[in-house]
Protein backbone atom coordinates (compact mmCIF):
# COMPACT_ATOMS: atom_id res chain seq x y z
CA UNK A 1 -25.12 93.09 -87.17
CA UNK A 2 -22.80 91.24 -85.24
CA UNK A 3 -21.40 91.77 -81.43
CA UNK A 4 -17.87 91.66 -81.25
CA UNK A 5 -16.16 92.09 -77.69
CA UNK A 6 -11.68 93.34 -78.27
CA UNK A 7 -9.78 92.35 -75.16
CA UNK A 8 -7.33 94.82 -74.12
CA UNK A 9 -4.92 94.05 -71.84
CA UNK A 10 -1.48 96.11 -70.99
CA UNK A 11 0.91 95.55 -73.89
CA UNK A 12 -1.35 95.12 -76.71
CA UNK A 13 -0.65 95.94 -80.10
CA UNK A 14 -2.29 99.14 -81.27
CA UNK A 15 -2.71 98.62 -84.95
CA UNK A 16 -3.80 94.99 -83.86
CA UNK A 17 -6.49 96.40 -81.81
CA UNK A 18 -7.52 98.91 -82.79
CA UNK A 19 -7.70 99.10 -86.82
CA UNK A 20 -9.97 96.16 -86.52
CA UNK A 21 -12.12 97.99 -84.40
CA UNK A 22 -12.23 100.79 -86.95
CA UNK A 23 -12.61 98.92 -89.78
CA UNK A 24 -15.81 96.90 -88.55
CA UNK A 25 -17.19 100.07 -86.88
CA UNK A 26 -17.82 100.92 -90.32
CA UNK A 27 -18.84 97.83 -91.24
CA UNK A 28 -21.38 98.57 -89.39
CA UNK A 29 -20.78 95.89 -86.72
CA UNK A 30 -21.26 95.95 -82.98
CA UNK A 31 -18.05 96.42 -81.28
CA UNK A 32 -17.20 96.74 -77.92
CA UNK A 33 -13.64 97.14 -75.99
CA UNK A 34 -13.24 95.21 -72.66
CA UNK A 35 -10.03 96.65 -70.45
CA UNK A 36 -8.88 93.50 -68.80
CA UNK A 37 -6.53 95.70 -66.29
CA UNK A 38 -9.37 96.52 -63.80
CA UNK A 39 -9.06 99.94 -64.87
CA UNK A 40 -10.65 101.63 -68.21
CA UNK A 41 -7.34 102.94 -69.27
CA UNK A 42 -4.90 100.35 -70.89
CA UNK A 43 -1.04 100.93 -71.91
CA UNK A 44 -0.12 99.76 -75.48
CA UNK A 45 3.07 98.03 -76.09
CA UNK A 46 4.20 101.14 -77.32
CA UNK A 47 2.84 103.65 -74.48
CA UNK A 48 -0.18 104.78 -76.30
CA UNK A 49 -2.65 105.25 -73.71
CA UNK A 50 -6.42 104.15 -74.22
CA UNK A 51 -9.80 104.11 -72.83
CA UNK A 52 -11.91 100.85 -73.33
CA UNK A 53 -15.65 101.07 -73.30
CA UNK A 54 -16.30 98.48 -70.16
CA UNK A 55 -14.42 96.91 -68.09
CA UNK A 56 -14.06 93.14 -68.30
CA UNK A 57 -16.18 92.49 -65.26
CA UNK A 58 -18.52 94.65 -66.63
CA UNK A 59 -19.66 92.46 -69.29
CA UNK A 60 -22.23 90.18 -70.41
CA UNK A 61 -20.32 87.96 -73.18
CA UNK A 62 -23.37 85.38 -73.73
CA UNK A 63 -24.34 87.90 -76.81
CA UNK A 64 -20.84 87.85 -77.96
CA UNK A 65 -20.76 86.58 -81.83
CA UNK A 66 -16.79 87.00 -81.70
CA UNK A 67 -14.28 87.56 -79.45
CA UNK A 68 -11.06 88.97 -80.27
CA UNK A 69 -7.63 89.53 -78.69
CA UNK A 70 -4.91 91.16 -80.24
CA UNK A 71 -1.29 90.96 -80.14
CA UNK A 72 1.59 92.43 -78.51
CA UNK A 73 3.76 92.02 -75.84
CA UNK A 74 3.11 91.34 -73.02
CA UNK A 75 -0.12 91.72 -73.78
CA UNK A 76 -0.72 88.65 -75.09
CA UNK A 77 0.82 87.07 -71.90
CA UNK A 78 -1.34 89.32 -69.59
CA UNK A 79 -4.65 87.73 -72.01
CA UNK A 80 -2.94 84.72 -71.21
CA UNK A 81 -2.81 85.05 -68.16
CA UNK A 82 -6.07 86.37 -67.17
CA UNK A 83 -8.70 83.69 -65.99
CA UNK A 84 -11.68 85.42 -66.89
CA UNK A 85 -10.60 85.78 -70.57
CA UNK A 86 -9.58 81.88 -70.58
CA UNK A 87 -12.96 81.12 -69.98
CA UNK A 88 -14.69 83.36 -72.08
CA UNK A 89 -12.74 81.56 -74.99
CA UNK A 90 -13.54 78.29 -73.37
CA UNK A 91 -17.09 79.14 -73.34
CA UNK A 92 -17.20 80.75 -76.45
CA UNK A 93 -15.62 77.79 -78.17
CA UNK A 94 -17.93 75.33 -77.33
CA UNK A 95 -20.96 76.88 -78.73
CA UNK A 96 -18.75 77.10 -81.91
CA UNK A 97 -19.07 80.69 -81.84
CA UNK A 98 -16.30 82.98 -83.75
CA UNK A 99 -13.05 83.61 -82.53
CA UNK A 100 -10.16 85.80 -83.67
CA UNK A 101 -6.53 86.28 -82.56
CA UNK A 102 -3.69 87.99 -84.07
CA UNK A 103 0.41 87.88 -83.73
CA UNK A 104 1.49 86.68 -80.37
CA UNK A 105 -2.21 86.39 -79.12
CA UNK A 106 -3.07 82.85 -80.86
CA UNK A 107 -0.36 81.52 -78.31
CA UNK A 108 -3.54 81.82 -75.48
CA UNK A 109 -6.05 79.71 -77.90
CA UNK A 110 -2.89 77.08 -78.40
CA UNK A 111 -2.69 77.17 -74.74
CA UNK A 112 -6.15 76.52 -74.46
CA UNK A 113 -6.71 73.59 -76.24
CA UNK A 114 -8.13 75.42 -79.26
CA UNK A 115 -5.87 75.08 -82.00
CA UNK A 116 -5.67 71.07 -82.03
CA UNK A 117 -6.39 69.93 -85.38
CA UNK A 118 -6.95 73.45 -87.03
CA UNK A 119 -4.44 75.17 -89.58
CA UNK A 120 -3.20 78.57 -87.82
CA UNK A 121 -0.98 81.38 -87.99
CA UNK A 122 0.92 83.67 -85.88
CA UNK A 123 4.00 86.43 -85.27
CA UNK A 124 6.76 84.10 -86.64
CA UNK A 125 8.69 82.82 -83.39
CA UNK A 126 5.58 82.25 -81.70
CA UNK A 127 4.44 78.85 -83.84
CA UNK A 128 5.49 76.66 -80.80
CA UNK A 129 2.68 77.69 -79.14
CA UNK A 130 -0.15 77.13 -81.63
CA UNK A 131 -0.34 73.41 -79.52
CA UNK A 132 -2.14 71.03 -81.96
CA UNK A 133 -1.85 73.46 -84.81
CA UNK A 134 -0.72 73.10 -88.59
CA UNK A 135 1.00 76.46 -88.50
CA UNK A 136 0.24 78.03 -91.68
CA UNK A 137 2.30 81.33 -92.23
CA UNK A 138 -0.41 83.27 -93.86
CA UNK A 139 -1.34 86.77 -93.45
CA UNK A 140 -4.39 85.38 -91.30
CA UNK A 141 -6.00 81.77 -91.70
CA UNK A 142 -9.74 80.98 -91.29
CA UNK A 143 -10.35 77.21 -89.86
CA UNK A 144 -13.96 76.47 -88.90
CA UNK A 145 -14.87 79.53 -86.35
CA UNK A 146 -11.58 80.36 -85.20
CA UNK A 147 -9.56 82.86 -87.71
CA UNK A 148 -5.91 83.67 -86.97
CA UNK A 149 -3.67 86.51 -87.75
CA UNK A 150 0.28 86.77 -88.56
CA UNK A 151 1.11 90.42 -87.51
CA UNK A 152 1.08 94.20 -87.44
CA UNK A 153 1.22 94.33 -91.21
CA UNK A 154 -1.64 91.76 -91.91
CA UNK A 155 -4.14 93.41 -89.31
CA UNK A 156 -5.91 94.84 -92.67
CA UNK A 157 -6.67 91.90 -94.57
CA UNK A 158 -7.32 90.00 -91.09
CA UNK A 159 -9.90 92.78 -90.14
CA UNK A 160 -11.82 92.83 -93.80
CA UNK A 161 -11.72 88.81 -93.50
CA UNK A 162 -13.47 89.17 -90.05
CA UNK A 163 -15.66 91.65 -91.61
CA UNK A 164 -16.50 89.65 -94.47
CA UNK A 165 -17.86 87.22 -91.96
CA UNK A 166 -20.57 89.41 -91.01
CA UNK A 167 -21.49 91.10 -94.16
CA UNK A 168 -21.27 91.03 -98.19
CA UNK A 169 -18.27 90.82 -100.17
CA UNK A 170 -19.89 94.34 -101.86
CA UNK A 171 -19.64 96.10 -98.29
CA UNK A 172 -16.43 95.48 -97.73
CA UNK A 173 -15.01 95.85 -101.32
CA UNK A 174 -16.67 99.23 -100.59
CA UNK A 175 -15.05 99.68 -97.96
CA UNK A 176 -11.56 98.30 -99.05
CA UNK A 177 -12.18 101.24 -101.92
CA UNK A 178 -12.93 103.82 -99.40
CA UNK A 179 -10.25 103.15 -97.18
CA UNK A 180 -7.97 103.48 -100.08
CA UNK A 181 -6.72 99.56 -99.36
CA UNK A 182 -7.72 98.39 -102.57
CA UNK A 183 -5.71 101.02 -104.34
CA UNK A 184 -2.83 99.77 -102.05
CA UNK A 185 -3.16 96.32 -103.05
CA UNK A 186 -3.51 97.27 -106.68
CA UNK A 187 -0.05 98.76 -106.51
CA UNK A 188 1.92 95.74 -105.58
């Protein structure tokens, strides 16, 4: 069972945060939600209000396995703009563990340094910030440790592919089944 720590900081997008949380709860993975606002409550980009399990300063990341941050604005810009989250991905990158970011949020890891040389997608408009990057325009894109999401809509697949990372290809066709998503993609 992996550890996986969700940043949420005000702004975020919900389905970005918190389907993935969903889905590899029952996956059967670890998952924790850090509130980088100093407060346990966070404000969506949309004005959904939600509680986060710890607060940032709260946590011990050296048994993280992945570290995500979703989307949204400004969210991504307040992940951005948080220190503490910087070097948690700074940290996290040089022991080559996993990484994950979705829609606006891969704009922090381009900022960072950790996009040079890696294929990488994001919320079209936002490419010019994947510094170093081969932007890819895929529904997510995996490159070494570091996977990469386009948007709202592909925060399913993204999720399963993160899954998939920690578990069988049975468990999560299982769950792609019971979640009705393969039925969904069977209908295209």
């Amino acid at each position: 069972m992996a550890k996986i720590y969700v940043f949420l900081a005000d702004g975020f997008e919900e389905i970005e945060a918190l389907a993935p949380v969903d889905i590899l709860r029952r996956g059967q993975q670890e998952v924790v939600t850090l509130s980088v606002n100093g407060k346990l409550w966070g404000t969506s980009s949309h004005g959904i209000t939600v509680q986060a399990d710890l607060l940032f300063e709260e946590a011990d990341l050296s048994d993280a396995d992945m570290l995500l941050l979703p989307g949204g604005m400004p969210g991504s810009l307040n992940l951005n703009n948080h220190e503490g989250v910087r070097q948690a991905l700074l940290s996290h990158d040089a022991l080559g563990r996993r990484i994950g970011a979705i829609c606006a949020a891969p704009m922090v890891l381009g900022g960072l340094g950790l996009l040079n040389g890696r294929r990488a997608t994001c919320s079209p408009g936002f490419e010019g910030y994947l510094d170093g990057a081969t932007y890819t325009h895929e529904l997510w894109t995996i490159d070494g440790h570091i996977i990469t999401g386009e948007g709202p809509a592909a925060t399913l697949p993204y999720a399963y592919e993160i899954l998939r990372m920690w578990t069988d290809d049975a468990t999560v066709e299982t769950l792609q089944t019971k979640m009705q998503y393969a039925h969904l993609m069977e209908s295209r």
